[in-house]
Protein backbone atom coordinates (compact mmCIF):
# COMPACT_ATOMS: atom_id res chain seq x y z
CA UNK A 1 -63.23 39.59 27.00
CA UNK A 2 -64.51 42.62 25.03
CA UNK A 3 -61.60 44.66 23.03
CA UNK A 4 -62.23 48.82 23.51
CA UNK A 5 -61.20 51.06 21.00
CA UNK A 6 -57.59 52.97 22.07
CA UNK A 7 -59.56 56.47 22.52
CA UNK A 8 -56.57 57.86 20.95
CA UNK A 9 -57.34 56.42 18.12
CA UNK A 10 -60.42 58.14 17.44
CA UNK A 11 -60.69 59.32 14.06
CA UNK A 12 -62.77 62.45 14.98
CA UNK A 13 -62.43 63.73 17.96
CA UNK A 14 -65.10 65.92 19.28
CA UNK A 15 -62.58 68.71 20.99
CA UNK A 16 -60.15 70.38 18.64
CA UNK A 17 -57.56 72.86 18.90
CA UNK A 18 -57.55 76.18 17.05
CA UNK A 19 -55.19 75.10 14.72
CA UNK A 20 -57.17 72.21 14.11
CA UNK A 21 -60.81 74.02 14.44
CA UNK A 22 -58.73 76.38 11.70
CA UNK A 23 -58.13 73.32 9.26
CA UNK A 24 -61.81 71.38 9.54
CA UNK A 25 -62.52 74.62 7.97
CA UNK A 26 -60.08 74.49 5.58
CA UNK A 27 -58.42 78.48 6.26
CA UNK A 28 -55.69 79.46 8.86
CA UNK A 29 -55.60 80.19 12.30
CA UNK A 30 -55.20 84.13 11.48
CA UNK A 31 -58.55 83.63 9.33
CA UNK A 32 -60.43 81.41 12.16
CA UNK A 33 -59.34 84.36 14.53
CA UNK A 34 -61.46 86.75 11.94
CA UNK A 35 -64.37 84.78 11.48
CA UNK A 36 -64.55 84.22 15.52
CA UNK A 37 -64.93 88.12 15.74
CA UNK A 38 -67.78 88.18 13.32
CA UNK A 39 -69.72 84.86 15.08
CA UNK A 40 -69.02 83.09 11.67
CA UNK A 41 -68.28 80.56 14.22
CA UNK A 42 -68.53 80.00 17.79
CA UNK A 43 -65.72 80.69 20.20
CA UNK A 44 -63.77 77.77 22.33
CA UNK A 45 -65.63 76.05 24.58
CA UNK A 46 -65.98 77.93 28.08
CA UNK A 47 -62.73 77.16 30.42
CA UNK A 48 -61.07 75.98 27.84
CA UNK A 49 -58.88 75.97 24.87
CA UNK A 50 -60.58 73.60 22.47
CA UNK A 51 -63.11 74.11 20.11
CA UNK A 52 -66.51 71.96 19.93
CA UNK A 53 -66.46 70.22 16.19
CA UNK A 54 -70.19 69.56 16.61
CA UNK A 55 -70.93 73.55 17.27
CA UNK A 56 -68.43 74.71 14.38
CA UNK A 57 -70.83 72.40 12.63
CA UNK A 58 -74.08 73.47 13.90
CA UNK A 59 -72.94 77.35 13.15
CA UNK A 60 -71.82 76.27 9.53
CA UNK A 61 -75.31 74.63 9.09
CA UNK A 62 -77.37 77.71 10.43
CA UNK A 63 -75.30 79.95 8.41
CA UNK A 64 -75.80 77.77 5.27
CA UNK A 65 -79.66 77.86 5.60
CA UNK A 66 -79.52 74.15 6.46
CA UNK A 67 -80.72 74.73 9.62
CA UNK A 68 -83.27 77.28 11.08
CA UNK A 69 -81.77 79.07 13.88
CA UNK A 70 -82.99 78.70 17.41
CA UNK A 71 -83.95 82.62 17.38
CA UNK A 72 -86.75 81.37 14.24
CA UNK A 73 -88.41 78.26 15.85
CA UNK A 74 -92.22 78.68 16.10
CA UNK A 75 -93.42 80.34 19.62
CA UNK A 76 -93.88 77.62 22.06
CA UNK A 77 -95.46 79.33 24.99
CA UNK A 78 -99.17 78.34 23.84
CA UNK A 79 -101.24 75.71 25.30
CA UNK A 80 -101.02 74.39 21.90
CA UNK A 81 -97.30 73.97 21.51
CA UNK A 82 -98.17 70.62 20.65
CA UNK A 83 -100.46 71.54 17.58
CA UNK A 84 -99.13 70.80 13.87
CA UNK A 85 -100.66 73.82 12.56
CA UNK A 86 -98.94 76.92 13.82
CA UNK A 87 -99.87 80.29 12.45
CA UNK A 88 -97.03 81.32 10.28
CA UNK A 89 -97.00 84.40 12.32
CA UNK A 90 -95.37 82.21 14.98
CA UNK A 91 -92.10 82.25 13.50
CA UNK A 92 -89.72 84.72 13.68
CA UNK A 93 -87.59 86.23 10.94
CA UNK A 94 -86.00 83.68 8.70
CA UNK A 95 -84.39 86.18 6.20
C-alpha cells in the first residue's frame, strides 16, 4: 500500500494567515495592512481569513514587470485572436 504525505506536513501551504502572508513578504502585519490599502497586494481570499500565496505572488510579479498585467494582454475579440502577428496597437498601456 501507497504511503500519502501527512498534509500537515506540507512545506508550503497554499492558504496563509496575515501574519504569515505578512512574513512571505518579509514586513509586519501593520505594514501588510498598508500595502493591502494601496493593492500592493491582494486582499484575503473572499469568505475568508487566509491569504492566497499564489496571488501575493502573481501581484508581486505584475508589480515587478515580470509579468504583463491582465488589463495589457493583446485584444482578443478579433476573428484573428489566433494570429501571431498582432498590431502593436492591440495592447494596452504597459507603462
Amino acid at each position: 500500500m501507497a504511503k500519502h504525505a501527512d498534509p500537515k506536513a506540507l512545506p508550503h501551504p497554499r492558504l496563509i494567515t496575515k501574519e504569515a502572508a505578512a512574513h512571505y513578504c518579509s514586513i509586519s502585519e501593520s505594514s501588510f495592512d498598508g500595502w493591502m490599502r494601496k493593492g500592493l497586494v491582494p486582499p484575503a481570499v473572499e469568505g475568508t481569513n487566509r491569504w492566497d500565496r499564489k496571488a501575493i505572488d502573481a501581484r508581486l510579479d505584475e508589480l515587478s514587470g515580470l509579468t504583463i498585467p491582465a488589463h495589457c494582454t493583446p485584444n482578443t475579440d478579433s476573428a484573428d485572436a489566433n494570429a501571431e502577428d498582432h498590431d502593436p496597437d492591440d495592447w494596452g498601456d504597459l507603462a
